[in-house]
Protein backbone atom coordinates (compact mmCIF):
# COMPACT_ATOMS: atom_id res chain seq x y z
CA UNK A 1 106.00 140.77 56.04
CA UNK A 2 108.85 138.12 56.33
CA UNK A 3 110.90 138.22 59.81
CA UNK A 4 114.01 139.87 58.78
CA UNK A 5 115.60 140.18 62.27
CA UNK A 6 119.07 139.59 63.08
CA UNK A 7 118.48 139.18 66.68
CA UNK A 8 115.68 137.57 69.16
CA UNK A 9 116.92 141.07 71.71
CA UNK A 10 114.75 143.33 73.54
CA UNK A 11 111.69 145.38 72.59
CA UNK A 12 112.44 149.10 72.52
CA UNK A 13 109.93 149.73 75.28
CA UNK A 14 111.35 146.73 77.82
CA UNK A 15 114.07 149.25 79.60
CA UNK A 16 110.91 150.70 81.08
CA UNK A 17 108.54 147.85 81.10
CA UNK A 18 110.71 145.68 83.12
CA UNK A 19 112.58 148.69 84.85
CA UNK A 20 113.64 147.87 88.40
CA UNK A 21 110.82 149.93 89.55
CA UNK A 22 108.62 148.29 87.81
CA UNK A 23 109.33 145.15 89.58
CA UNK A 24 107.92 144.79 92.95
CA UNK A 25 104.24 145.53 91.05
CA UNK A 26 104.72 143.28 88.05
CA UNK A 27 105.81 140.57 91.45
CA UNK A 28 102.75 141.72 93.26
CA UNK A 29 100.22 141.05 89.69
CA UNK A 30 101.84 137.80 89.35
CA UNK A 31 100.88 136.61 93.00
CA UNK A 32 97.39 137.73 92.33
CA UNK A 33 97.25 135.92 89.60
CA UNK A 34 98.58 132.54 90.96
CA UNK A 35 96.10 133.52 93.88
CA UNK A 36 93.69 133.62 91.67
CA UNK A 37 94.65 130.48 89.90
CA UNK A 38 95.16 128.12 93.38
CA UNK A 39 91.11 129.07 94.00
CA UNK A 40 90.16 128.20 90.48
CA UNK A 41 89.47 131.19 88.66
CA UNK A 42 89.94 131.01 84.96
CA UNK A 43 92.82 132.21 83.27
CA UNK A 44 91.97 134.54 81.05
CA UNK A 45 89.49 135.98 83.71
CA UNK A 46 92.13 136.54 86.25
CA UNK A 47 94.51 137.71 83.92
CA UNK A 48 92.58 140.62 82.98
CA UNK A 49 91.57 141.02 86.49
CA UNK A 50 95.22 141.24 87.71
CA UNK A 51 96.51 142.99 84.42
CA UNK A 52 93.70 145.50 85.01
CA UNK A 53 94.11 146.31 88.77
CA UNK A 54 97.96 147.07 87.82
CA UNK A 55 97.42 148.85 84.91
CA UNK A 56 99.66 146.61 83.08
CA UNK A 57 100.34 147.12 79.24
CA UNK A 58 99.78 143.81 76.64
CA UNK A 59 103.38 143.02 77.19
CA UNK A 60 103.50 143.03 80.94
CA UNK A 61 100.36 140.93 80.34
CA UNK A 62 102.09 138.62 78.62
CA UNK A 63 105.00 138.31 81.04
CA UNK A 64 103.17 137.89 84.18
CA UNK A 65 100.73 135.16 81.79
CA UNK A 66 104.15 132.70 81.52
CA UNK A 67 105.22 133.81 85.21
CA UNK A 68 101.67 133.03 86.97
CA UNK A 69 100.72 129.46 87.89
CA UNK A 70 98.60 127.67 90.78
CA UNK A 71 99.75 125.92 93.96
CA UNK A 72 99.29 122.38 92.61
CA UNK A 73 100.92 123.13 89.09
CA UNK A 74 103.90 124.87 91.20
CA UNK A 75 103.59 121.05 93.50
CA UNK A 76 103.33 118.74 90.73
CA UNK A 77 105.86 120.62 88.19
CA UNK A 78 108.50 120.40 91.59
CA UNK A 79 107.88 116.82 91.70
CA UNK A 80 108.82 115.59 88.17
CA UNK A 81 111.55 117.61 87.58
CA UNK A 82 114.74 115.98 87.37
CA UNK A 83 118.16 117.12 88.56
CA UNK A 84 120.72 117.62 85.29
CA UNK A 85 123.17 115.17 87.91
CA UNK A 86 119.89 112.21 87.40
CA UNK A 87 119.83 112.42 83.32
CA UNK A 88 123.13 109.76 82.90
CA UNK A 89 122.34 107.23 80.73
CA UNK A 90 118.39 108.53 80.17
CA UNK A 91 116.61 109.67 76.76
CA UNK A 92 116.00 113.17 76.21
CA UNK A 93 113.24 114.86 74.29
CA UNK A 94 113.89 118.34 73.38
CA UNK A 95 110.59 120.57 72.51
CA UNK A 96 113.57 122.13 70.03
CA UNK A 97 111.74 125.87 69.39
CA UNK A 98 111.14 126.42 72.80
CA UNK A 99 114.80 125.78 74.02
CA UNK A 100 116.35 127.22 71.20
CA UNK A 101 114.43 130.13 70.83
CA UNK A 102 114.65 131.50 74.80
CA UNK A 103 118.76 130.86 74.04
CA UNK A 104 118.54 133.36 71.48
CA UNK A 105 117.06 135.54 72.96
CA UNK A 106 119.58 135.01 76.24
CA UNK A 107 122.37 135.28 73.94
CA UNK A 108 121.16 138.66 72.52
CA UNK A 109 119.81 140.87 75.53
CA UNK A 110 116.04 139.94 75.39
CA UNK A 111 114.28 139.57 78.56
CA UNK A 112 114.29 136.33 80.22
CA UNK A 113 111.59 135.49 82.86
CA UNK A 114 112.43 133.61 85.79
CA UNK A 115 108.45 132.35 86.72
CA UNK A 116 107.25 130.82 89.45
CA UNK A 117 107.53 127.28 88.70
CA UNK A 118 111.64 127.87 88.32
CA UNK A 119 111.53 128.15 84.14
CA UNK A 120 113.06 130.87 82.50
CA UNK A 121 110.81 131.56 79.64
CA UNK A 122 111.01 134.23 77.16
CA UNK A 123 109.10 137.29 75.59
CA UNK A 124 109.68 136.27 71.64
CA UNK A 125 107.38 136.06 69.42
CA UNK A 126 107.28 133.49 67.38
CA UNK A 127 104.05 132.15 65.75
CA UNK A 128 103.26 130.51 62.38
CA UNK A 129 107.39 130.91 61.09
CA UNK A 130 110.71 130.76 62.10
CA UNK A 131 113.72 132.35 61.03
CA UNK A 132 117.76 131.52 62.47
CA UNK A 133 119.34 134.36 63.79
CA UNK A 134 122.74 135.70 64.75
CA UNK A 135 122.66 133.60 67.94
CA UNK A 136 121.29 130.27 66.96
CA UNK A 137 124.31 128.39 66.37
CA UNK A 138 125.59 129.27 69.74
CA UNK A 139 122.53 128.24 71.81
CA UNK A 140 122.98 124.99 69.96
CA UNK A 141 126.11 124.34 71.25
CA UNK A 142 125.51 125.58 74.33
CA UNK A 143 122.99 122.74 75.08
CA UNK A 144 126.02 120.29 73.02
CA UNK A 145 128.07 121.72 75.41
CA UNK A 146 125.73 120.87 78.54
CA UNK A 147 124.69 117.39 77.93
CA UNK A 148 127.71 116.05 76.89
CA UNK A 149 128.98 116.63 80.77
CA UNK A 150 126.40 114.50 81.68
CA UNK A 151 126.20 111.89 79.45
CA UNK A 152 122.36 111.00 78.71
CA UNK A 153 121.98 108.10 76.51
CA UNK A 154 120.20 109.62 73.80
CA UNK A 155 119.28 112.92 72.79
CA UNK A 156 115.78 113.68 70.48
CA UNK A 157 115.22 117.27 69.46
CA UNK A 158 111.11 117.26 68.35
CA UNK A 159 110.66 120.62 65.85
CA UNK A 160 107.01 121.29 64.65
CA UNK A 161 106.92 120.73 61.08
CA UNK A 162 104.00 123.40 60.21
CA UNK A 163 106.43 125.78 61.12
CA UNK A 164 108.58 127.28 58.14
CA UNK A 165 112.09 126.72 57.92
CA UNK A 166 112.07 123.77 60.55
CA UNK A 167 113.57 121.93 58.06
CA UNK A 168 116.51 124.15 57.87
CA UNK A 169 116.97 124.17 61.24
CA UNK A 170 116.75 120.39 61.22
CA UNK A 171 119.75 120.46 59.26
CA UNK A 172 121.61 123.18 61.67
CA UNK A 173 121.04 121.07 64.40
CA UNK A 174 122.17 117.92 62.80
CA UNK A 175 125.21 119.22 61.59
CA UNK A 176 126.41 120.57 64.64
CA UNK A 177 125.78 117.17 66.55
CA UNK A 178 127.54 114.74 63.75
CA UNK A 179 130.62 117.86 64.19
CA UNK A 180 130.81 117.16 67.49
CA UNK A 181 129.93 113.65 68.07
CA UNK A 182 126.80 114.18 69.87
CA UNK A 183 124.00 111.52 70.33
CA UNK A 184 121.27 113.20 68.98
CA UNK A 185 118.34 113.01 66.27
CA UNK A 186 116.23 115.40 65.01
CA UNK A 187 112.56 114.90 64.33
CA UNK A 188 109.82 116.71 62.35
CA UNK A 189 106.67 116.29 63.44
CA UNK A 190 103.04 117.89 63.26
CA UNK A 191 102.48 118.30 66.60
CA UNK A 192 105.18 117.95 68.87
CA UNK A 193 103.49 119.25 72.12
CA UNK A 194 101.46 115.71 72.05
CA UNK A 195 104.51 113.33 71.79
CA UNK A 196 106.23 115.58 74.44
CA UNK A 197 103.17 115.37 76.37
CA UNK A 198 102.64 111.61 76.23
CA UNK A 199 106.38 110.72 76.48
CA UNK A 200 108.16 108.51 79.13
CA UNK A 201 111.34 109.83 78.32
CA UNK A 202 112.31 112.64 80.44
CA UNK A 203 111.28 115.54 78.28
CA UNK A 204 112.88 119.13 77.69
CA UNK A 205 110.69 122.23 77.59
CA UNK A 206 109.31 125.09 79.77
CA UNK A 207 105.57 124.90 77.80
CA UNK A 208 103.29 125.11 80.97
CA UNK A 209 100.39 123.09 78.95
CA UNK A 210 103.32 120.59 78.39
CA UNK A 211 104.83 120.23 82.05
CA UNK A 212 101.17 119.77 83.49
CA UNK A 213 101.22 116.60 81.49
CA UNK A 214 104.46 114.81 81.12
CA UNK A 215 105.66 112.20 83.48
CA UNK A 216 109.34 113.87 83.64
CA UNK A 217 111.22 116.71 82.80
CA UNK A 218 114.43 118.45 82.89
CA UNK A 219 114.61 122.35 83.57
CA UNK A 220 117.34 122.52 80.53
CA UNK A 221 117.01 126.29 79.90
CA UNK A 222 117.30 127.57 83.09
CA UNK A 223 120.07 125.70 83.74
CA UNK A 224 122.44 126.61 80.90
CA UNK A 225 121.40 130.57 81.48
CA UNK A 226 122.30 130.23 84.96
CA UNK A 227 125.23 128.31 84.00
CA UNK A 228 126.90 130.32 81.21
CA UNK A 229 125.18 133.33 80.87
CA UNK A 230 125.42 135.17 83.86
CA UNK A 231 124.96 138.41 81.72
CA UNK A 232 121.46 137.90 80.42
CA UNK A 233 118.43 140.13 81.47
CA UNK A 234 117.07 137.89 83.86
CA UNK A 235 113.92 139.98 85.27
CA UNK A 236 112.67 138.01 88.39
CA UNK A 237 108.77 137.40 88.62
CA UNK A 238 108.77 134.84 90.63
CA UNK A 239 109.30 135.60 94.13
CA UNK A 240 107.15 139.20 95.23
CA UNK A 241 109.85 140.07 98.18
CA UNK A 242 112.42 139.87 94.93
């Protein structure tokens, strides 16, 4: 069935999955879990270890999944990230779904994770096909509207081209950059989570797989939510005291 929504917003059930008292347990699961993951234990082990002892529904799963991570990923994630203040005059390469997908849903009420590692990630899902919504012009700019104030040299958004309608947004993006005198290209390419992974260039993206590889990266996401959306559903995972 083709993805008609208008939207990337909330589930129906995530007023009372992510409910406030909901919170200190889903905080609790994701410090077992990151336990759990500092000793060694596999992931998909301890996640149904952690998910089970809480009683935790597929979707809670899910959140506490992209919230979770060990000691030394929290360390070495810390340790390449670089301040938006340090990207003057650098390259940039955007993983393009992931950033522009957790906008929309920012944009339009969805829940937004803040993890452990400081990403905001999201709860989409998106797999196999992508389709624009209301919102995506608007996260675009947003991140126009972000760099520009600090000036990186260059700007390279990387879309997977196995995904449908990357083309399309290809195009969007484009558009909106030659508008507004932005520095940036926009690449199609089979897998972009290898070039991101292998890059020098300081890269853009809250994939975990990603950030355990690459030599530099910028927390973009987080930073424009924090920045201008001060009204999105920012549910707080990271930190058990809250």
């Amino acid at each position: 069935m083709p993805d008609k929504r208008k939207h990337r917003g909330a589930h129906p059930a995530d007023g009372e999955l992510f409910s406030s008292n909901r919170l200190p347990l889903l905080r609790e699961a994701v410090s077992d879990l990151s336990w759990l993951l500092t000793r060694g234990y596999s992931l998909n082990s301890s996640l149904k270890l952690a998910g089970d002892r809480y009683n935790l529904n597929e979707r809670q799963r899910s959140s506490l999944q992209k919230s979770a991570c060990s000691d030394k990923q929290m360390e070495e994630r810390t340790k390449k990230l670089v301040e938006p203040a340090r990207i003057s005059d650098e390259n940039l390469l955007i993983d393009g779904f992931n950033l522009i997908i957790t906008l929309e849903a920012a944009l339009s009420g969805g829940v937004l994770l803040a993890c452990r590692d400081s990403c905001i990630r999201d709860l989409a899902s998106v797999h196999g096909s992508y389709r624009s919504v209301e919102e995506t012009e608007d996260a675009i700019r947003l991140t126009g509207r972000f760099l520009a104030a600090k000036k990186p040299r260059s700007v390279k958004w990387l879309l997977d081209r196995p995904i449908s309608n990357s083309g399309r947004l290809a195009h969007k993006i484009t558009d909106i950059a030659v508008e507004n005198d932005w520095p940036w290209t926009v690449e199609l390419v089979n897998s972009p989570d290898y070039v991101l992974s292998m890059s020098n260039d300081i890269v853009v993206t809250s994939d975990s797989v990603i950030l355990d590889k690459a030599s530099r990266w910028l927390n973009l996401g987080n930073h424009i939510v924090r920045m201008y959306l001060s009204d999105a559903w920012i549910v707080d995972l990271g930190d058990k005291n809250g």
